[in-house]
Protein backbone atom coordinates (compact mmCIF):
# COMPACT_ATOMS: atom_id res chain seq x y z
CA UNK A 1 -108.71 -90.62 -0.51
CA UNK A 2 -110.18 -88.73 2.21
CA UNK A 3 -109.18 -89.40 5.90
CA UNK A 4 -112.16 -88.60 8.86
CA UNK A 5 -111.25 -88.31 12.18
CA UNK A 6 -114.00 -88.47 14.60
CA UNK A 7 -113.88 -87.31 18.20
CA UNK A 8 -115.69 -88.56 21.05
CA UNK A 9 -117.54 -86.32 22.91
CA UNK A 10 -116.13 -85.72 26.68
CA UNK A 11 -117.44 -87.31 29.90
CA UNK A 12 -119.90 -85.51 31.79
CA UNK A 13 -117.51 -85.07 34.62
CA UNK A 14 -114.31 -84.00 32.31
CA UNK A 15 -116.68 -80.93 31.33
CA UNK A 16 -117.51 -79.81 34.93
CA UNK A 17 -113.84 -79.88 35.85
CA UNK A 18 -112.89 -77.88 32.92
CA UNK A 19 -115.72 -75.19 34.05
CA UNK A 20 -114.89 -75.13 37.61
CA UNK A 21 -111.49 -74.22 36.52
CA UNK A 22 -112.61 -71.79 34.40
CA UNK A 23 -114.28 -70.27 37.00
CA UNK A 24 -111.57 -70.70 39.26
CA UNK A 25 -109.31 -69.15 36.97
CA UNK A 26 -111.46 -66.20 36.75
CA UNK A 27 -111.83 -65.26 40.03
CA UNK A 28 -108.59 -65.13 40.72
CA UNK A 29 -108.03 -62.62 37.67
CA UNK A 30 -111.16 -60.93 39.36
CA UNK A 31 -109.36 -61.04 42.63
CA UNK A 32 -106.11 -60.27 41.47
CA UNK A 33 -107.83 -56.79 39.87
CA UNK A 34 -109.30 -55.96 42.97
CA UNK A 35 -106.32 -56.01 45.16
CA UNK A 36 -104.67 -53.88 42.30
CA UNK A 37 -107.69 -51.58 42.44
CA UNK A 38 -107.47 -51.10 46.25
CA UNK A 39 -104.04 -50.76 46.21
CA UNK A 40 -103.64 -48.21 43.21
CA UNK A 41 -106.87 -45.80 44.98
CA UNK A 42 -104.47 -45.80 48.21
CA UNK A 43 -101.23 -44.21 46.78
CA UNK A 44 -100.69 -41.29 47.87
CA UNK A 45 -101.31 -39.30 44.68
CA UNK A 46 -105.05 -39.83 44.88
CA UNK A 47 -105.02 -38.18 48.26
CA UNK A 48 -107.57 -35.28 49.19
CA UNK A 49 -105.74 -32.34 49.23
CA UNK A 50 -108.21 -29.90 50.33
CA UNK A 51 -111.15 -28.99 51.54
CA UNK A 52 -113.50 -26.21 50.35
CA UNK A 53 -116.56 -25.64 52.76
CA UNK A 54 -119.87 -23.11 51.39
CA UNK A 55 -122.66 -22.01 52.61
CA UNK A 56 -123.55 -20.88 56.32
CA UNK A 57 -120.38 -21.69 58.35
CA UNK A 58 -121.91 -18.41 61.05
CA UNK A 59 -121.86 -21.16 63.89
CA UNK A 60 -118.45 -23.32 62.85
CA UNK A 61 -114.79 -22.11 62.17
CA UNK A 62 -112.76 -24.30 59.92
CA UNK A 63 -110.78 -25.01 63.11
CA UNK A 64 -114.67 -26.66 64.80
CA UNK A 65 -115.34 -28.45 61.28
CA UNK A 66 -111.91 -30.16 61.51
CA UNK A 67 -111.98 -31.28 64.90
CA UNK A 68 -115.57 -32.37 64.45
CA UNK A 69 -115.95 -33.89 61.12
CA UNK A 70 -112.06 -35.09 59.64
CA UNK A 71 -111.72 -37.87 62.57
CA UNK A 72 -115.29 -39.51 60.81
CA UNK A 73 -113.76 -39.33 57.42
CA UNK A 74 -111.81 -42.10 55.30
CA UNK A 75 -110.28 -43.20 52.54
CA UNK A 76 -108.97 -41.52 49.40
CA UNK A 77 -110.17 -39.09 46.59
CA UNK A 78 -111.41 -42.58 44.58
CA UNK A 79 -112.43 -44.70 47.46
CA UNK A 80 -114.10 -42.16 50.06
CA UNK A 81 -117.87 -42.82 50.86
CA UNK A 82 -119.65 -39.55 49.94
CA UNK A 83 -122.43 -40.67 52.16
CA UNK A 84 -120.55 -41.44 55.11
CA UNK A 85 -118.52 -37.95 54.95
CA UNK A 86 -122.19 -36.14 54.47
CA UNK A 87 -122.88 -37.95 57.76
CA UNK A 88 -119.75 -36.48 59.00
CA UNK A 89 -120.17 -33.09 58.26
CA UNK A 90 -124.32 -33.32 59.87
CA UNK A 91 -122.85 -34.89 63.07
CA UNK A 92 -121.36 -31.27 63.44
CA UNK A 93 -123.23 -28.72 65.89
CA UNK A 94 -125.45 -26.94 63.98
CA UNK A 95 -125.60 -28.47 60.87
CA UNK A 96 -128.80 -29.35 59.17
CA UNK A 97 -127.50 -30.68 56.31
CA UNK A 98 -124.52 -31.20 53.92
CA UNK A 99 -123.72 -31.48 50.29
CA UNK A 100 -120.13 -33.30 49.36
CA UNK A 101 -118.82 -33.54 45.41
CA UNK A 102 -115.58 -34.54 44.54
CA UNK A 103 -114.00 -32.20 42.16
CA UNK A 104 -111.09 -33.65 40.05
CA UNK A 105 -108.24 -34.31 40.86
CA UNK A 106 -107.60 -34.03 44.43
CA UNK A 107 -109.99 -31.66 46.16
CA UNK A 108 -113.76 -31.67 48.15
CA UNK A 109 -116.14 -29.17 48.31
CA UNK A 110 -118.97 -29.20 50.61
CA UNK A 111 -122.35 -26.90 51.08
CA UNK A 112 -123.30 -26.60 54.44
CA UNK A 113 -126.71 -25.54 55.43
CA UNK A 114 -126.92 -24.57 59.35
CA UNK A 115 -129.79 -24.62 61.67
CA UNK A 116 -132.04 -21.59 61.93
CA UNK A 117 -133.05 -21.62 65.60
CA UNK A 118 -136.96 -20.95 65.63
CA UNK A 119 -138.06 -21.78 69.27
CA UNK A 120 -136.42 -23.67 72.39
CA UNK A 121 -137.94 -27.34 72.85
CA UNK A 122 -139.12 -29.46 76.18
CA UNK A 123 -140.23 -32.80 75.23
CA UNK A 124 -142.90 -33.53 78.02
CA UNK A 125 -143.18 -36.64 79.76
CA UNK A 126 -146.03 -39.34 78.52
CA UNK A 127 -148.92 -38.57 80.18
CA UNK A 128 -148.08 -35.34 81.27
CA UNK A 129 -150.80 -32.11 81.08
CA UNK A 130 -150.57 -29.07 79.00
CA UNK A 131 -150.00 -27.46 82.70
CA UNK A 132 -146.95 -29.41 84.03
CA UNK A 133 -143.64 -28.10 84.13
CA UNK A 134 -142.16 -32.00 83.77
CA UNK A 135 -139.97 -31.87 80.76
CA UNK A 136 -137.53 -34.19 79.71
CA UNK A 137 -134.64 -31.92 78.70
CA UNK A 138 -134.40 -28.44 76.92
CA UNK A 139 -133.04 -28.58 72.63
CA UNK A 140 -134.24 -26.35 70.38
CA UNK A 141 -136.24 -26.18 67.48
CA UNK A 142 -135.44 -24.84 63.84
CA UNK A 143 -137.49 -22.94 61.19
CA UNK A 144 -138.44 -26.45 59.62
CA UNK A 145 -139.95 -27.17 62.82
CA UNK A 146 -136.79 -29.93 63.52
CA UNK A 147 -135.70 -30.40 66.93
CA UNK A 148 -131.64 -30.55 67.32
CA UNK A 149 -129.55 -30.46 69.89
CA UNK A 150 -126.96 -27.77 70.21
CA UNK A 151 -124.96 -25.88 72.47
CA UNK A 152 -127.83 -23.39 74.00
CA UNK A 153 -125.15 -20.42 75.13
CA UNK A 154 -124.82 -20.20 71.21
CA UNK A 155 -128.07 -18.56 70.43
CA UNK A 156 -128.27 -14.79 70.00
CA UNK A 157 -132.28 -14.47 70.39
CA UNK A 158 -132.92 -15.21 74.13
CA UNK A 159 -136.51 -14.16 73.51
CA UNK A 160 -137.26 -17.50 71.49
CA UNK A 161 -140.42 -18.99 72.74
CA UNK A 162 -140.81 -22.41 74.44
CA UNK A 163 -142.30 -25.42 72.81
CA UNK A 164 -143.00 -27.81 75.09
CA UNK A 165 -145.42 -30.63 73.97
CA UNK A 166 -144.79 -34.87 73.48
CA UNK A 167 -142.36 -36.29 71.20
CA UNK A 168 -142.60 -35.50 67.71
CA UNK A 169 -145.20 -32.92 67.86
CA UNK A 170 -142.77 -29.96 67.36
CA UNK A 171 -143.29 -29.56 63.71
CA UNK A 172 -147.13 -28.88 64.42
CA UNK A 173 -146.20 -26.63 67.76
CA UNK A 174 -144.24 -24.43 65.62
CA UNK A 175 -147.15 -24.29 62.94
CA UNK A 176 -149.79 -22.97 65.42
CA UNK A 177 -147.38 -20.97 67.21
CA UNK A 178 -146.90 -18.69 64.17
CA UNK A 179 -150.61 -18.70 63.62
CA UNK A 180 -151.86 -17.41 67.07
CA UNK A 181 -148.51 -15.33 67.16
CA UNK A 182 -150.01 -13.33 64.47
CA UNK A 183 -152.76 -12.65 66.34
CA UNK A 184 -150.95 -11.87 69.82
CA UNK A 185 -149.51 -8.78 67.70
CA UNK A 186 -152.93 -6.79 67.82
CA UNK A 187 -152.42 -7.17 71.57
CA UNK A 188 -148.78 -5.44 71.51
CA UNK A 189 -147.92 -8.87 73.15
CA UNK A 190 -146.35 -12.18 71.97
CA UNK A 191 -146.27 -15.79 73.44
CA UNK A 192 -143.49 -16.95 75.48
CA UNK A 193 -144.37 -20.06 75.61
CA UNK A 194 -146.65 -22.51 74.27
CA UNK A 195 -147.90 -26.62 76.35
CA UNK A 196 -149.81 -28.81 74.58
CA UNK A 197 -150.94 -31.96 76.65
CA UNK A 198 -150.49 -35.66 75.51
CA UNK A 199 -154.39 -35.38 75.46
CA UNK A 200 -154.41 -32.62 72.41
CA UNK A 201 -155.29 -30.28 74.79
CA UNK A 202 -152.99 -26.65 74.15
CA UNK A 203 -152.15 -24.00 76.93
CA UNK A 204 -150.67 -19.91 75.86
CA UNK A 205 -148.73 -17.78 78.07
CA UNK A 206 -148.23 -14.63 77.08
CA UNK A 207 -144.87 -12.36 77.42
CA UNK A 208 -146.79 -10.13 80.17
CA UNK A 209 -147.64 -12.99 82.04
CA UNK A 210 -150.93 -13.58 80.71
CA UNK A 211 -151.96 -17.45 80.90
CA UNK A 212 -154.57 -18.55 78.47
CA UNK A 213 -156.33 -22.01 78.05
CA UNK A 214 -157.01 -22.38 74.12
CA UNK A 215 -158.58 -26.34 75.16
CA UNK A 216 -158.26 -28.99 72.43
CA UNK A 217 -159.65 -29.42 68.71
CA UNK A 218 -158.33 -28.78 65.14
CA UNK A 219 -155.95 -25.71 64.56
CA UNK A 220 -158.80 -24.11 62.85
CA UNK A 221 -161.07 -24.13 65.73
CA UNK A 222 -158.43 -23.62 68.48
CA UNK A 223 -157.41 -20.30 66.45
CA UNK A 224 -161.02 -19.63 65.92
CA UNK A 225 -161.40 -19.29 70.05
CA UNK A 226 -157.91 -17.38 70.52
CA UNK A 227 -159.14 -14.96 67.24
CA UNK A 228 -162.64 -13.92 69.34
CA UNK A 229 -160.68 -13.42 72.51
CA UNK A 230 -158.21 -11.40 71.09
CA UNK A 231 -160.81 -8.90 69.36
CA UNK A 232 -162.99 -8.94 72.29
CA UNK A 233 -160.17 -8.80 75.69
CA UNK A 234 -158.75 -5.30 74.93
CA UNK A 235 -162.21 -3.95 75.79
CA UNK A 236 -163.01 -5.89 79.07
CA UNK A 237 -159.39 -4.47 80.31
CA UNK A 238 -160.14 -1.44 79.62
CA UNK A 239 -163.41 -1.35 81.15
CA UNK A 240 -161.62 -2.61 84.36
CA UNK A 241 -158.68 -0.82 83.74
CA UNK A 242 -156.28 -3.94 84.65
CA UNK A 243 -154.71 -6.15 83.35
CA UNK A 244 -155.24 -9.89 82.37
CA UNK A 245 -154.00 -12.71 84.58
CA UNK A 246 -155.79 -15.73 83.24
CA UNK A 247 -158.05 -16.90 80.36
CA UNK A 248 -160.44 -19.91 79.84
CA UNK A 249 -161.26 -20.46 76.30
CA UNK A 250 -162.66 -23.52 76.38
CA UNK A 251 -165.89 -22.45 77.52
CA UNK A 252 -169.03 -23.09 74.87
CA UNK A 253 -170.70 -19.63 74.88
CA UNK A 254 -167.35 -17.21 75.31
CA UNK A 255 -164.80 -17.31 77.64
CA UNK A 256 -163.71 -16.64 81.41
CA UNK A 257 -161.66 -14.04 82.88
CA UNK A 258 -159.28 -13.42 85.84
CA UNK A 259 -158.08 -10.36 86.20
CA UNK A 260 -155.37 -8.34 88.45
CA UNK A 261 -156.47 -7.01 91.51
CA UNK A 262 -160.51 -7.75 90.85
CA UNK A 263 -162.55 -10.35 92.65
CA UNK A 264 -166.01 -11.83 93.91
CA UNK A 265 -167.27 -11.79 96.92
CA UNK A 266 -167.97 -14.64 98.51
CA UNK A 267 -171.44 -14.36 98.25
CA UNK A 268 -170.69 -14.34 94.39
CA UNK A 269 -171.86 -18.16 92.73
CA UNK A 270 -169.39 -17.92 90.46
CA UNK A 271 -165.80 -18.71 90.63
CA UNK A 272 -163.75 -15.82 92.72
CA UNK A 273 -161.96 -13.60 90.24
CA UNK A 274 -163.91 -15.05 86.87
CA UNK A 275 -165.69 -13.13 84.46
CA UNK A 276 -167.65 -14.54 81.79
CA UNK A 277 -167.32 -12.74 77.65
């Protein structure tokens, strides 16, 4: 004889209270592991024992990188933020960027890479001309053409040239700089500073004290103008046997002139101390 027993399926509601405490259950084994977790990564055995810095450290002593960077760094060998202690090694002077890795059990090693200074930087005032002297404040510019702020009694070069143009257009200042640079050479002069206006329109003075207007257009054709002047002035001082004090570039059919100690007179048309190439 065979014996059946049959149960009855349970009520809708028993079935949700027997999965909320499942759930229930779980979390609390979930939180339970956590707090172990946190607690375990704390000890002190998983503490960072060192510190091992690469790269270009010229500008920063250990003694600058600790006082700088350890006060912006937390937690343990397990538990530290490698992003947040690459932030804290770029928040020190001079640093363009950092590389962290753990390396088992106990230690850090970081790569820094430093900033190269290529040129000194004045942000200009909106609205301002290629021929104001309003700036906003003097940082400097690397070799990526990044602007950074750093203590300026730490560069070497003093002869860096000026950059001095609107927000954001340092990158492109630094470009054309090293163009028309080039080109400066095969005067046995360099520029000492180079304005461009928030109207595009870009302004050379020379390390002899020359002032030249390049105007405004592409790279291409602002070179272009500063290329023919450059092959052409030599002969126009010599001729005079002076030297140049100002140049006008932006002139269709050549350029115009002023040079030391030569002038109109005033029954001249033209403008007093201008002469047209």
């Amino acid at each position: 004889m065979r014996s059946t027993t049959l149960h009855a399926p349970l009520p809708p509601d028993i079935r949700l209270m027997n999965g909320v405490s499942a759930l229930l259950v779980l979390g609390v084994l979930l939180a339970a592991l956590g707090l172990g977790l946190q607690w375990l990564v704390r000890q002190p055995v998983f503490a960072i024992r060192s510190i091992t810095v690469e790269g270009d450290v010229n500008r920063n002593s250990a003694a600058s990188l600790r006082a700088n960077a350890l006060p912006r760094m937390s937690g343990s060998f397990l538990s530290m933020n490698l992003q947040q202690t690459r932030a804290a090694f770029e928040a020190v002077p001079w640093v363009r960027h950092a590389t962290v890795q753990r390396l088992w059990p106990a230690r850090l090693q970081v790569t820094l890479e430093e900033h190269q200074p290529a040129a000194y930087w004045e942000t200009k005032p909106e609205g301002a001309d290629a021929e104001s002297d309003a700036t906003v404040e003097r940082l400097l510019v690397n070799d990526h053409g990044e602007v950074f702020q750093a203590n300026l009694g730490d560069v070497e070069d003093e002869d860096l040239p000026v950059l001095s143009g609107p927000d954001k257009s340092s990158a492109h200042m630094l470009a054309l700089w090293r163009q028309l640079q080039a080109q400066t050479a095969h005067l046995e002069d360099s520029i000492s500073r180079l304005d461009l206006s928030g109207r595009g329109s870009w302004r050379a003075t020379l390390e002899k004290g020359t002032v030249i207007e390049l105007g405004r257009g592409t790279d291409a054709e602002v070179l272009a103008r500063y290329t023919q002047y450059v092959s052409s002035i030599t002969q126009v001082s010599a001729r005079f046997h002076t030297a140049v004090l100002s140049a006008d570039l932006r002139h269709v059919d050549g350029y115009a002139v002023r040079l030391r100690g030569i002038s109109t007179s005033a029954a001249t048309p033209a403008k007093p101390g201008a002469k047209k190439n």
